[in-house]
C-alpha atoms as a PDB file:
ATOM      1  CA  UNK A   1     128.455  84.736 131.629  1.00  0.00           C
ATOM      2  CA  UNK A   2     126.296  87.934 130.806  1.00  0.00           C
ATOM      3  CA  UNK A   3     129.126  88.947 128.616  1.00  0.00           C
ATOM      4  CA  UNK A   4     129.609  85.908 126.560  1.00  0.00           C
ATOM      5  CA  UNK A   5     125.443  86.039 126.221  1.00  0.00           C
ATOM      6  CA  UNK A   6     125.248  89.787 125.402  1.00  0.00           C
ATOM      7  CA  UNK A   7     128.272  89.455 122.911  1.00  0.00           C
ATOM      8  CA  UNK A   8     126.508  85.942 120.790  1.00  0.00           C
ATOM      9  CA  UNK A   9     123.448  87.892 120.702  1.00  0.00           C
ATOM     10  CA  UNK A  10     125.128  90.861 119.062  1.00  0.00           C
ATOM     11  CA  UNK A  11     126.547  88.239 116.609  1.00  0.00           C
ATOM     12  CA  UNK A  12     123.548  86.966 115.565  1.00  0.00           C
ATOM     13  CA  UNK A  13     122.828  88.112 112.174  1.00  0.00           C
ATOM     14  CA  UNK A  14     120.090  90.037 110.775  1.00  0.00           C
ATOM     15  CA  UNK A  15     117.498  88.302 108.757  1.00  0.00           C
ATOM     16  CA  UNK A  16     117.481  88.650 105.148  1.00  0.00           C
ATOM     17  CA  UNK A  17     114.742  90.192 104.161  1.00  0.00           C
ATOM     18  CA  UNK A  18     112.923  89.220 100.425  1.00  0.00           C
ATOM     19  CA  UNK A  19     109.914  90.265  98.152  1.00  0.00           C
ATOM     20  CA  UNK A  20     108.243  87.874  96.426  1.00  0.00           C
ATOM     21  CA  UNK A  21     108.711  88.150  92.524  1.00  0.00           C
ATOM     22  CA  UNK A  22     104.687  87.771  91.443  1.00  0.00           C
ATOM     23  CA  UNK A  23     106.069  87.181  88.040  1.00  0.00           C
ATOM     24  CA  UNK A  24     108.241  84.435  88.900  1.00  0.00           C
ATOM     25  CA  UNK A  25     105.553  82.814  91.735  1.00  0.00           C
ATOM     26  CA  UNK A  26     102.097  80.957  91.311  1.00  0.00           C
ATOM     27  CA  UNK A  27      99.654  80.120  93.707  1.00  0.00           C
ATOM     28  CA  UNK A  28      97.108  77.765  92.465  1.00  0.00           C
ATOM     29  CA  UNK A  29      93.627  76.742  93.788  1.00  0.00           C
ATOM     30  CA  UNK A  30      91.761  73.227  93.236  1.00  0.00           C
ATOM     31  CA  UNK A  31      87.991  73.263  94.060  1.00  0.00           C
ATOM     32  CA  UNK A  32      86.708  69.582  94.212  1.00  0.00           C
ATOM     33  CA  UNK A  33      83.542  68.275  92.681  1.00  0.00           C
ATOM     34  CA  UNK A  34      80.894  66.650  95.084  1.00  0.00           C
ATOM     35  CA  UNK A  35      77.297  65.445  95.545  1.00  0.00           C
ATOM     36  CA  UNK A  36      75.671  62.562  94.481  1.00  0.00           C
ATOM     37  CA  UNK A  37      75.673  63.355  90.562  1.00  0.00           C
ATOM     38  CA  UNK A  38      79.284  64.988  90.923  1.00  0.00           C
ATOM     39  CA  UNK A  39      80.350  63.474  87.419  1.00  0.00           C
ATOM     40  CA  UNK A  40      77.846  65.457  85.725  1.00  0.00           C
ATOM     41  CA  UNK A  41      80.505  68.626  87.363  1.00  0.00           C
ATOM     42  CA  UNK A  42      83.894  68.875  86.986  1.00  0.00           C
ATOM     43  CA  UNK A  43      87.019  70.304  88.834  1.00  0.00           C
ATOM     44  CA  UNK A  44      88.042  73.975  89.034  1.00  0.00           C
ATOM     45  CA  UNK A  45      91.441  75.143  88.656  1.00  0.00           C
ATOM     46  CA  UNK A  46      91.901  78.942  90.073  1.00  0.00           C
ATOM     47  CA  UNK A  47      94.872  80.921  90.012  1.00  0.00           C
ATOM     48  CA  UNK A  48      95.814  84.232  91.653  1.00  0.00           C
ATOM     49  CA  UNK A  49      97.596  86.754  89.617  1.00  0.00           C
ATOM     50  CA  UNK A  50      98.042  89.894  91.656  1.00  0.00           C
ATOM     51  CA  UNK A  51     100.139  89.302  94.974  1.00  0.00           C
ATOM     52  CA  UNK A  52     102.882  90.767  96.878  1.00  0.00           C
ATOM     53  CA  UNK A  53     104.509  89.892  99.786  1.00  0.00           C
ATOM     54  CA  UNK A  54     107.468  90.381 102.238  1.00  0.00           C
ATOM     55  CA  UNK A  55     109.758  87.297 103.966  1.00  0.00           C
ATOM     56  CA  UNK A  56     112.337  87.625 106.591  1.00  0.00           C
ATOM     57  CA  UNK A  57     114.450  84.407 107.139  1.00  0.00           C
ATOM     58  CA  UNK A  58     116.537  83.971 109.315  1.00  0.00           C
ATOM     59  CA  UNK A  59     118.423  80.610 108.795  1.00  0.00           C
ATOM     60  CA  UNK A  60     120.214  81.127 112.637  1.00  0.00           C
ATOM     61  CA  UNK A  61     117.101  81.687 114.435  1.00  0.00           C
ATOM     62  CA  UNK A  62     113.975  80.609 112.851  1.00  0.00           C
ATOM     63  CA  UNK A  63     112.030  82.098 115.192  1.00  0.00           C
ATOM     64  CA  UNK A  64     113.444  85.518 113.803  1.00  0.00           C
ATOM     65  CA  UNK A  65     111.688  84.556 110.348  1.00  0.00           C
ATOM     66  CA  UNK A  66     108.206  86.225 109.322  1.00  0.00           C
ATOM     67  CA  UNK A  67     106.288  86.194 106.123  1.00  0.00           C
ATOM     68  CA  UNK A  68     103.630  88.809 105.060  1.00  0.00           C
ATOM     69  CA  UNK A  69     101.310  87.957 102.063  1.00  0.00           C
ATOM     70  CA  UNK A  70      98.391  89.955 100.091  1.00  0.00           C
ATOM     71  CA  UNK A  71      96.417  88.662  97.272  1.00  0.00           C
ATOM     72  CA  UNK A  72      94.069  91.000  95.371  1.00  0.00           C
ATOM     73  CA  UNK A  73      91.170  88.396  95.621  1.00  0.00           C
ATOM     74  CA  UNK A  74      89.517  89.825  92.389  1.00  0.00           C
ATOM     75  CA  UNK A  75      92.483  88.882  90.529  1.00  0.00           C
ATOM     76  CA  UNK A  76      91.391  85.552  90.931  1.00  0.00           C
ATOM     77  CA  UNK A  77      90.846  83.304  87.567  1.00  0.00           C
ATOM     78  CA  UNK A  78      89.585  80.245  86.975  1.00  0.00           C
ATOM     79  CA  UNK A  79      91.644  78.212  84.341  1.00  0.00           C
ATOM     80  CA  UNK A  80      89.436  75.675  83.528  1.00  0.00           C
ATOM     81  CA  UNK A  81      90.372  74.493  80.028  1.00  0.00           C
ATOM     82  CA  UNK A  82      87.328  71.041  80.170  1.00  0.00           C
ATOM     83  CA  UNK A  83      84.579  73.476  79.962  1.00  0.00           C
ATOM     84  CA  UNK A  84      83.387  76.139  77.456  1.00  0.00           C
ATOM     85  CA  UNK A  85      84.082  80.296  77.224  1.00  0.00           C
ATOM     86  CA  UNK A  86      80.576  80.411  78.147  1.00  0.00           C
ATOM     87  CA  UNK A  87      80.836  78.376  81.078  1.00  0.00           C
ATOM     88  CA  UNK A  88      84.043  79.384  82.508  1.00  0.00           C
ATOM     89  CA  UNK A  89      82.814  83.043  82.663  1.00  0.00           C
ATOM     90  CA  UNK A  90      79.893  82.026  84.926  1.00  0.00           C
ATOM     91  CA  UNK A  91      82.207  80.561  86.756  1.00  0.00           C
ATOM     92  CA  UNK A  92      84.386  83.745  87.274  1.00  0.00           C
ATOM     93  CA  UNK A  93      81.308  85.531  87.918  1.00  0.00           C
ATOM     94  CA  UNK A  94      79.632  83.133  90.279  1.00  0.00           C
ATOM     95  CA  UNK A  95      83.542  82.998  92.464  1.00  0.00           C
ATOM     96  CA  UNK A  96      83.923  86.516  92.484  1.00  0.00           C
ATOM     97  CA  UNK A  97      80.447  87.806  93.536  1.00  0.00           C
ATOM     98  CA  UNK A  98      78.461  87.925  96.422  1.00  0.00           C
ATOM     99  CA  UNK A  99      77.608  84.430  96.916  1.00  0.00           C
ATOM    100  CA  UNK A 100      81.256  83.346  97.294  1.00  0.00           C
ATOM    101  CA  UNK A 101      84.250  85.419  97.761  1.00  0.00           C
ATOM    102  CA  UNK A 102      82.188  88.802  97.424  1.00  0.00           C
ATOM    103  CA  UNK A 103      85.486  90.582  96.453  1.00  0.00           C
ATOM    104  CA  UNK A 104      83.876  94.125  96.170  1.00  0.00           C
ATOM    105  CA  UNK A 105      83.074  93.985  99.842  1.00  0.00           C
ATOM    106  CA  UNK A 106      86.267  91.488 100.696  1.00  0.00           C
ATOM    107  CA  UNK A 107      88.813  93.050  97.963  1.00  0.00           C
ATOM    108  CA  UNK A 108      92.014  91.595  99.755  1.00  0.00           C
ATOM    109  CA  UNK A 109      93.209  88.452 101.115  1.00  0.00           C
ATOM    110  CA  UNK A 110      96.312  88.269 104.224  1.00  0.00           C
ATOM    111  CA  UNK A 111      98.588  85.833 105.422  1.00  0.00           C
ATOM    112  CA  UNK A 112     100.891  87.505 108.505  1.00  0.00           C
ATOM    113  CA  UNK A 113     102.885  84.720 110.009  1.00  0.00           C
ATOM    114  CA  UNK A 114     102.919  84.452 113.848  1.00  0.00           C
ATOM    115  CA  UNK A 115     105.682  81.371 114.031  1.00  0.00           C
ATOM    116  CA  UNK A 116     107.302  78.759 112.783  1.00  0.00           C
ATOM    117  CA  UNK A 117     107.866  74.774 114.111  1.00  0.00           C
ATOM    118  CA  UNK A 118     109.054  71.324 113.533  1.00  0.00           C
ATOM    119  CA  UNK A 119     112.008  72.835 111.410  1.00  0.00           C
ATOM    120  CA  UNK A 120     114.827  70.412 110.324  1.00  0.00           C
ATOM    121  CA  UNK A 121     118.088  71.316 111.203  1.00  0.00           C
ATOM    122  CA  UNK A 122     119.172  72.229 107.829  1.00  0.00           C
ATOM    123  CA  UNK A 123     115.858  74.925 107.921  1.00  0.00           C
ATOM    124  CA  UNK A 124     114.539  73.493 104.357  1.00  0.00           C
ATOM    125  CA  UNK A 125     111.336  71.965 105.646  1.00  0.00           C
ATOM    126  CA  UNK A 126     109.174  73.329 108.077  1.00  0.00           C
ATOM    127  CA  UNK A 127     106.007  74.674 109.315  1.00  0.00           C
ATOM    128  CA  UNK A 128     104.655  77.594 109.213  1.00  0.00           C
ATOM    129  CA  UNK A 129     101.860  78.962 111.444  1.00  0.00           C
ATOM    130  CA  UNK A 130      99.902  82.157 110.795  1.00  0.00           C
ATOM    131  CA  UNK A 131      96.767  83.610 110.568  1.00  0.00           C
ATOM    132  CA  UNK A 132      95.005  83.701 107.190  1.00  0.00           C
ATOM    133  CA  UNK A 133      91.948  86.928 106.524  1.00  0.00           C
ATOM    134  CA  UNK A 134      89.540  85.501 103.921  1.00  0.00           C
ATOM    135  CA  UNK A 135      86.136  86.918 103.320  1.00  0.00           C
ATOM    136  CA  UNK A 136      86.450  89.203 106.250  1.00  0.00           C
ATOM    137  CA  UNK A 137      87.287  86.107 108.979  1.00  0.00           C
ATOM    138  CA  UNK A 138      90.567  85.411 110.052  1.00  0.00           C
ATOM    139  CA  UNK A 139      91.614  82.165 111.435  1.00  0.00           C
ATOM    140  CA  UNK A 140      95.088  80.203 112.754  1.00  0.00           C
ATOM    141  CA  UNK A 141      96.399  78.187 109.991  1.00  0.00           C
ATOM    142  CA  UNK A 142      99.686  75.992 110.277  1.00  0.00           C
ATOM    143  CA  UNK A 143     100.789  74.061 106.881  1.00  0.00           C
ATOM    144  CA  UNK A 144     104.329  72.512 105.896  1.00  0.00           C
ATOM    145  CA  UNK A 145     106.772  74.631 103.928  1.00  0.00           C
ATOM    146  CA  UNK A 146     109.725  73.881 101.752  1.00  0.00           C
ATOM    147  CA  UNK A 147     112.709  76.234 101.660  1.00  0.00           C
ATOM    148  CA  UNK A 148     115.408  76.416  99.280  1.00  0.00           C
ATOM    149  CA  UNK A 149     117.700  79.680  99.503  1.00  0.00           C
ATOM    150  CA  UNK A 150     121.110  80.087  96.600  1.00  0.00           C
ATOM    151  CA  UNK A 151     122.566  83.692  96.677  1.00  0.00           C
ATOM    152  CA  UNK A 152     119.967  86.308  96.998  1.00  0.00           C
ATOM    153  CA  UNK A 153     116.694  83.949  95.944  1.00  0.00           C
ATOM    154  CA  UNK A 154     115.098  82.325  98.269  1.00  0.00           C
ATOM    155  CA  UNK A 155     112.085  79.664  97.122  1.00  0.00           C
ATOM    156  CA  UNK A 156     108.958  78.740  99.124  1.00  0.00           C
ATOM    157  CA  UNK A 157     106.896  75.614  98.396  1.00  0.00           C
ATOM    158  CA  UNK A 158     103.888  73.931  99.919  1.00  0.00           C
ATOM    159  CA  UNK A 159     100.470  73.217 100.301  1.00  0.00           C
ATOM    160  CA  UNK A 160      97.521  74.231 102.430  1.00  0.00           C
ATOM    161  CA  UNK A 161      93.638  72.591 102.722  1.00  0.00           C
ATOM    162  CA  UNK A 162      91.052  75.204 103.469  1.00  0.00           C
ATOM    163  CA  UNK A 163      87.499  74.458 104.592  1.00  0.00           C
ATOM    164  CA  UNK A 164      85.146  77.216 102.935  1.00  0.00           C
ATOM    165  CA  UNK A 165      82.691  77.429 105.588  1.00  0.00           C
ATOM    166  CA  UNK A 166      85.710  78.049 108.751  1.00  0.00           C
ATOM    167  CA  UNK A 167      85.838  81.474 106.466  1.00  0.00           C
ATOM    168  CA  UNK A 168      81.389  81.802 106.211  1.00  0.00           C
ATOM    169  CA  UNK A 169      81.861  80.649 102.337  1.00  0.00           C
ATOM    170  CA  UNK A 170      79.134  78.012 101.914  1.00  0.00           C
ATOM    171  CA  UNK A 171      79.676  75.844  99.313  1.00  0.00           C
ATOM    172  CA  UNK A 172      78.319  76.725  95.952  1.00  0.00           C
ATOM    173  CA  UNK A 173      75.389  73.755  94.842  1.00  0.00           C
ATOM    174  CA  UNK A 174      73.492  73.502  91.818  1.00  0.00           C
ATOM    175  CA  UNK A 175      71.096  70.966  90.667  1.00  0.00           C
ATOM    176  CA  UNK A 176      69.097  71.082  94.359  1.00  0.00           C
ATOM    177  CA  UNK A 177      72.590  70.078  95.638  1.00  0.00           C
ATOM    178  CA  UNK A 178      73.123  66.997  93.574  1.00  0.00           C
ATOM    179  CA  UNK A 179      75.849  68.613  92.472  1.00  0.00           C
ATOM    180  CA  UNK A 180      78.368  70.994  94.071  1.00  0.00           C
ATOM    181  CA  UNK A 181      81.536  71.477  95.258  1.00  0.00           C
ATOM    182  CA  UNK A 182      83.407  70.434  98.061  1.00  0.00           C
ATOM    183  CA  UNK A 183      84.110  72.328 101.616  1.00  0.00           C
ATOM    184  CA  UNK A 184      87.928  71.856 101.367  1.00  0.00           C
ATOM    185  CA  UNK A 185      89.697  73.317  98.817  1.00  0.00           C
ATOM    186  CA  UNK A 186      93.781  72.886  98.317  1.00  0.00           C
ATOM    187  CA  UNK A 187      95.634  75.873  97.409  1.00  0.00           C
ATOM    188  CA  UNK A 188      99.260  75.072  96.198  1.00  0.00           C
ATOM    189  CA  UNK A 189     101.887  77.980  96.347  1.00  0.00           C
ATOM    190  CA  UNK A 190     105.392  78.233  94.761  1.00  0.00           C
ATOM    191  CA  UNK A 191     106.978  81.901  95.492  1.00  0.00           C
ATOM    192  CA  UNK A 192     110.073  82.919  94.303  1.00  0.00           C
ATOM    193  CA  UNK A 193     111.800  85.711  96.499  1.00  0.00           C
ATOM    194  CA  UNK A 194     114.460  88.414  95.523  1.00  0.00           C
ATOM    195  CA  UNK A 195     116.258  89.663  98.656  1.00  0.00           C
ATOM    196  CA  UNK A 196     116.475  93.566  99.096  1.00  0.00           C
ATOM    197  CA  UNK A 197     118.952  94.275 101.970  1.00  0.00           C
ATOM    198  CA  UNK A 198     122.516  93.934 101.626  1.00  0.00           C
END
């Protein structure tokens, strides 16, 4: 029996390891309006555009799978198209400084995986668990994940709710709070991976 065990588990293949293409990926941010004059605000739209990251899937042995993420957080832009140049700079400036994500003192933003569950047998939908850095706290998140591997690609889809505050972000108000934005914000990710080992 120790035989048979020790020779399947020298069978058991390698995972393939992939980076993520930035230039073929996305990861976009909603920020929801709120308060009791929230149609005087509007909706942000944020996107990151400097990332990198590392995957390791193993479509055997799930539990062999990892995924490794960094996001320069001052690469962060808001894409708001409803409001004016003006406007959407304030924005920017108001996101990126001290009051929010502070990115001179908090310049990066990690993912490092610590699991995966409730995969389907075929090993195209599951969920990923993980701990997420943000503003200098890190925290367990777990969100659902869509996998779709062809040749040396592989393709990650999803999306995850964040409170603000479980990461000491409070909420940016204006107007004495009549108007502001909302704790949870939804961050949807699409990451396209090239794989680097033979």
């Amino acid at each position: 029996m120790s035989l048979v065990l020790s020779t399947s588990w020298a069978q058991e293949p390698s995972p393939a390891v992939y980076t993520i293409d930035a230039a073929r990926s996305k990861i976009e941010i909603t920020v929801f309006r709120d308060g009791l004059l929230k149609g005087m605000g509007h909706d942000h739209t944020v996107a990151a555009k400097s990332f990198s990251g590392e995957a390791r899937f193993n479509s055997v042995n799930l539990k062999d799978s990892s995924v490794h993420l960094n996001i320069e957080s001052g690469s962060l832009v808001v894409l708001d198209s409803n409001v004016s140049e003006k406007d959407r700079k304030e924005i920017q400036a108001t996101m990126l400084g001290a009051k929010v994500l502070n990115v001179n003192e908090f310049p990066k933003i990690l993912f490092h995986s610590a699991g995966v569950s409730n995969a389907t047998k075929t090993g195209e939908d599951l969920t990923l668990n993980g701990r997420l850095n943000l503003h200098g706290v890190e925290r367990e998140i777990s969100f659902p994940v869509q996998i779709h591997q062809e040749n040396n690609l592989l393709r990650a889809t999803g999306m995850v709710a964040i409170a603000q505050t479980d990461f000491g972000i409070k909420p940016v108000k204006a107007a004495l709070g009549t108007v502001r934005v909302k704790d949870q914000i939804k961050v949807e990710f699409d990451f396209l991976a090239v794989r680097v080992n033979p």
